[in-house]
N, C-alpha and C. Protein backbone atom coordinates (compact mmCIF):
# COMPACT_ATOMS: atom_id res chain seq x y z
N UNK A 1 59.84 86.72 81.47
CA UNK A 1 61.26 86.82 81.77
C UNK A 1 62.03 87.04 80.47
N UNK A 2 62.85 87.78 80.49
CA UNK A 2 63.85 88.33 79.60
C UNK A 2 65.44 87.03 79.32
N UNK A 3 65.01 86.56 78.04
CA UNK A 3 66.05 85.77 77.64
C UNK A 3 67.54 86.76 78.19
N UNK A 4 68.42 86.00 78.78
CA UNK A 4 69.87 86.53 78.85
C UNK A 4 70.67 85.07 78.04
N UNK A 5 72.06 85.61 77.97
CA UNK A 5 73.27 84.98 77.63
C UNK A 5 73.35 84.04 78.97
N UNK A 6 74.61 82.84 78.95
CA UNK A 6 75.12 82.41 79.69
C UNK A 6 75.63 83.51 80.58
N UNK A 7 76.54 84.40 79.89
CA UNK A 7 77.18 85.23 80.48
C UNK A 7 78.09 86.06 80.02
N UNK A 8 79.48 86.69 80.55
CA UNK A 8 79.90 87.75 79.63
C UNK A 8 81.74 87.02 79.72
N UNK A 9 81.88 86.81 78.34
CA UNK A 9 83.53 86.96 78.17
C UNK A 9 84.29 88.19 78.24
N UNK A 10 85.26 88.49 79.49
CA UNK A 10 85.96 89.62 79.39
C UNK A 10 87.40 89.34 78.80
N UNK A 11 88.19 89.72 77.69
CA UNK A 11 89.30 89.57 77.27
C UNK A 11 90.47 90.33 77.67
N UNK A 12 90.65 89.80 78.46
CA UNK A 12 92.09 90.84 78.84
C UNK A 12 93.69 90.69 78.39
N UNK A 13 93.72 89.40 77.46
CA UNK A 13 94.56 89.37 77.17
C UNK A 13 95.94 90.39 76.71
N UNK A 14 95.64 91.19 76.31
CA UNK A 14 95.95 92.24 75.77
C UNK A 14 96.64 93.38 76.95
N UNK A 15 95.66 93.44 78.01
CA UNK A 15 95.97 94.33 79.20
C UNK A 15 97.20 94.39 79.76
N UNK A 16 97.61 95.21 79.62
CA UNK A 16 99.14 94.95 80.32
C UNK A 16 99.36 95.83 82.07
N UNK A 17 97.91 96.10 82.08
CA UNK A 17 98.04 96.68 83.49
C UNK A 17 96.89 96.65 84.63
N UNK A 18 96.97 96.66 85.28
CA UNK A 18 95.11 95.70 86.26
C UNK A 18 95.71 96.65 87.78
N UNK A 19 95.00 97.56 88.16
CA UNK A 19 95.41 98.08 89.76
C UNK A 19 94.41 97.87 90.19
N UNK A 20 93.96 98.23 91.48
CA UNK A 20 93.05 98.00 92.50
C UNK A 20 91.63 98.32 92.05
N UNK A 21 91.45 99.21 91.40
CA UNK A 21 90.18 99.85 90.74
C UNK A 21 89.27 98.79 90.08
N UNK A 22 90.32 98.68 88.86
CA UNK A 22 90.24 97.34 88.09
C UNK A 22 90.22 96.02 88.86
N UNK A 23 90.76 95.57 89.99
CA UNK A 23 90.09 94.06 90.41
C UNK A 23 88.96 94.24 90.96
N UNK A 24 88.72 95.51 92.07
CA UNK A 24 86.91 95.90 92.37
C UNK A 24 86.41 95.80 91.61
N UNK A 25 86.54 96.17 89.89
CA UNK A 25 85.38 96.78 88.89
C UNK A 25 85.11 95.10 88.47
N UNK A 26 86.11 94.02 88.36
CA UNK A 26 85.79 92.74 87.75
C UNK A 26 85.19 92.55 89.22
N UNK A 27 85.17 92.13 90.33
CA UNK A 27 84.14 91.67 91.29
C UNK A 27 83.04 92.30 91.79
N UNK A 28 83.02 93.10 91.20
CA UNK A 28 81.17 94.11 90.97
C UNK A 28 80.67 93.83 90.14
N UNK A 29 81.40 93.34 89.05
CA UNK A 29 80.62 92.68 87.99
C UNK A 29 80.36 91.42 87.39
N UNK A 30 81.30 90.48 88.38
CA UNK A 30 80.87 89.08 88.14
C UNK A 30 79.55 89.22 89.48
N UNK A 31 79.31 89.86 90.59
CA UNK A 31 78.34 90.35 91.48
C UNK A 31 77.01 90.73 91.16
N UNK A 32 77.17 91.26 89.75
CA UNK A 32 76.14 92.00 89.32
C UNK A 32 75.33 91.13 88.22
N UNK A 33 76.42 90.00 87.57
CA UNK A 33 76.06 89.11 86.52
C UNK A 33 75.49 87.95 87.33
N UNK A 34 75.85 87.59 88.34
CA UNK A 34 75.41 86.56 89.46
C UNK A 34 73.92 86.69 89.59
N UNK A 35 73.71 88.15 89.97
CA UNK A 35 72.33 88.29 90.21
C UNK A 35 71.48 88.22 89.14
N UNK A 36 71.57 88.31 87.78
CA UNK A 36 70.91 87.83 86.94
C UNK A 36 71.11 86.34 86.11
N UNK A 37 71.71 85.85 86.78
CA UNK A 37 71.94 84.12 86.57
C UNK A 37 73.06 84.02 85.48
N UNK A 38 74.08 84.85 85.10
CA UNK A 38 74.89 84.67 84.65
C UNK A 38 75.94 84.36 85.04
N UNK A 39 77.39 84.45 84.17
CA UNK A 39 78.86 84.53 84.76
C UNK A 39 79.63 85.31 84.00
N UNK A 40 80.98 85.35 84.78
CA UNK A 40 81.95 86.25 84.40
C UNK A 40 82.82 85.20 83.79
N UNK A 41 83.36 85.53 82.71
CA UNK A 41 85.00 84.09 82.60
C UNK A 41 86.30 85.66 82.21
N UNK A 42 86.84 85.43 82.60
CA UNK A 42 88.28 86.35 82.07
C UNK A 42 89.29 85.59 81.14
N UNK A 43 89.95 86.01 80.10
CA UNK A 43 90.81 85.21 79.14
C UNK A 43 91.94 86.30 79.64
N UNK A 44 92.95 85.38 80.06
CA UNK A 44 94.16 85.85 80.79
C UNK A 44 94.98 85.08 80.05
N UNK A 45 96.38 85.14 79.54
CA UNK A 45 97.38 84.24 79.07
C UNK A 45 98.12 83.75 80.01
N UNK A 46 98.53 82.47 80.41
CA UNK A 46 99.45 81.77 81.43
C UNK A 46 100.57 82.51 81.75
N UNK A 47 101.33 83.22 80.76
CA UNK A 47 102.44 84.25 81.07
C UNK A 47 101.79 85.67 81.78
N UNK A 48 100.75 85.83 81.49
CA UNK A 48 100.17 87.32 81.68
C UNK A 48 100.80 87.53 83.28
N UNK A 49 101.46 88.95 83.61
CA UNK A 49 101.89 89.53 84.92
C UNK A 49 100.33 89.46 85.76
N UNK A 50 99.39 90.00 85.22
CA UNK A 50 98.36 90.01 86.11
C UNK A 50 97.35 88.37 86.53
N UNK A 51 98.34 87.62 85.92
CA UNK A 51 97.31 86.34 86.03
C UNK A 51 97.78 85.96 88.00
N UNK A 52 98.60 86.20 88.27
CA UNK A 52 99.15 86.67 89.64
C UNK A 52 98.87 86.93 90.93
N UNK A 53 98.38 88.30 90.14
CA UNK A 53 97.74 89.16 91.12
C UNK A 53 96.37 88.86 91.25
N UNK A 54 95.73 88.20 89.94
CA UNK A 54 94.28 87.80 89.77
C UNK A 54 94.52 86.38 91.16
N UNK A 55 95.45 85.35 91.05
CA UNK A 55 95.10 84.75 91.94
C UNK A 55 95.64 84.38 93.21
N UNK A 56 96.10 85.63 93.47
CA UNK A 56 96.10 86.25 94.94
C UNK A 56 95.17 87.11 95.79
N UNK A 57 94.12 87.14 94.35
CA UNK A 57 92.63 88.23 94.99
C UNK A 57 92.01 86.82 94.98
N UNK A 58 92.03 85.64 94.60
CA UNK A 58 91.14 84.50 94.45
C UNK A 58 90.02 85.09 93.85
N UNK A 59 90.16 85.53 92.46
CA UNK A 59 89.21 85.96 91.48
C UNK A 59 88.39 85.08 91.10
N UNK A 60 89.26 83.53 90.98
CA UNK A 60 88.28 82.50 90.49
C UNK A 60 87.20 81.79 91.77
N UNK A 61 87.30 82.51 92.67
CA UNK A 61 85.68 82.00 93.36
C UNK A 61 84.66 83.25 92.69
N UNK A 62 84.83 84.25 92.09
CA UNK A 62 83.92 84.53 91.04
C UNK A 62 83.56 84.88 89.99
N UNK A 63 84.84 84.31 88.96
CA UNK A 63 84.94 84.10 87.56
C UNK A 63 85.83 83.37 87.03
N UNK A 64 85.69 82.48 86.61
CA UNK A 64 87.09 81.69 85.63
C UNK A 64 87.43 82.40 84.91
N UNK A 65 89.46 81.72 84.83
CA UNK A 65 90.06 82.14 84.12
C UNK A 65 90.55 81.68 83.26
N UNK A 66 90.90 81.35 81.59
CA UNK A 66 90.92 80.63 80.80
C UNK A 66 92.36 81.27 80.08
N UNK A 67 93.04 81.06 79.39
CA UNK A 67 94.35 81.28 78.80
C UNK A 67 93.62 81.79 77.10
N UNK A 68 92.22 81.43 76.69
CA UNK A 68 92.11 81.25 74.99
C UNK A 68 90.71 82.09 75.56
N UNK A 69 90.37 83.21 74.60
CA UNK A 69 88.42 82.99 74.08
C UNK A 69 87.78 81.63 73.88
N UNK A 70 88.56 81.00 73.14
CA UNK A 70 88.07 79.71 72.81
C UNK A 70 87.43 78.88 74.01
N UNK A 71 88.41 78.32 74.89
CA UNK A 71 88.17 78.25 75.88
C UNK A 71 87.36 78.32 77.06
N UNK A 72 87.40 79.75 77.15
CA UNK A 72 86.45 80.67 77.57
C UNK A 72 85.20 79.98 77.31
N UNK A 73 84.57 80.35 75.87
CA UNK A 73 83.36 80.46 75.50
C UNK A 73 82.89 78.58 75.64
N UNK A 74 83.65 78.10 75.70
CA UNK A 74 83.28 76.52 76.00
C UNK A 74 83.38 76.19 77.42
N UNK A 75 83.90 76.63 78.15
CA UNK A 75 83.24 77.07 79.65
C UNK A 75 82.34 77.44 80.04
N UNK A 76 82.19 78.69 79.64
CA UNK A 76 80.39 79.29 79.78
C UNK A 76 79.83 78.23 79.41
N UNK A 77 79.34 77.64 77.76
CA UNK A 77 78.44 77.18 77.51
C UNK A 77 78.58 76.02 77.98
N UNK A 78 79.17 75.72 78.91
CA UNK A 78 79.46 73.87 79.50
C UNK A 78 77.96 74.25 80.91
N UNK A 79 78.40 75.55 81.31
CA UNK A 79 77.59 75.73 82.40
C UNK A 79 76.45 76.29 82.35
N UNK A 80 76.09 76.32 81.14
CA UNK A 80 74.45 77.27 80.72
C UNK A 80 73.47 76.61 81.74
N UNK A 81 72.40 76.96 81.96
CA UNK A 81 71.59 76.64 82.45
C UNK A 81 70.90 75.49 81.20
């Protein structure tokens, strides 16, 4: 078996725009990280416009969302295997 990561930090902080494409493409790929025993975490800022829309798709039944990287990456590794 092939060592993997916990999983993958996506940073979006920065993003100032997320449409429909983009919430499919993050739940195909926390989908796709699932199946190899990983996770998804997203770093969203508490002000961010899309933190919103993220949880009106209820994104976090398949990736957390964290305000910091920092954060983030102490999430994942809280849940490593």
């Amino acid at each position: 078996m092939t060592n993997v990561g916990p999983g993958l930090i996506l940073d979006l902080s920065e993003a100032t725009y997320l449409d429909s494409a983009g919430i499919e493409f993050l739940f195909d790929l926390a989908r796709r990280l699932r199946t190899s025993g990983q996770r998804l975490c997203l770093v969203v800022p508490a002000r961010a416009p899309m933190r919103r829309v993220l949880d009106l798709c209820d994104i976090d039944e398949i990736a957390s969302m964290d305000v910091t990287v920092d954060a983030a990456m102490e999430g994942l590794h809280e849940h490593a295997p």
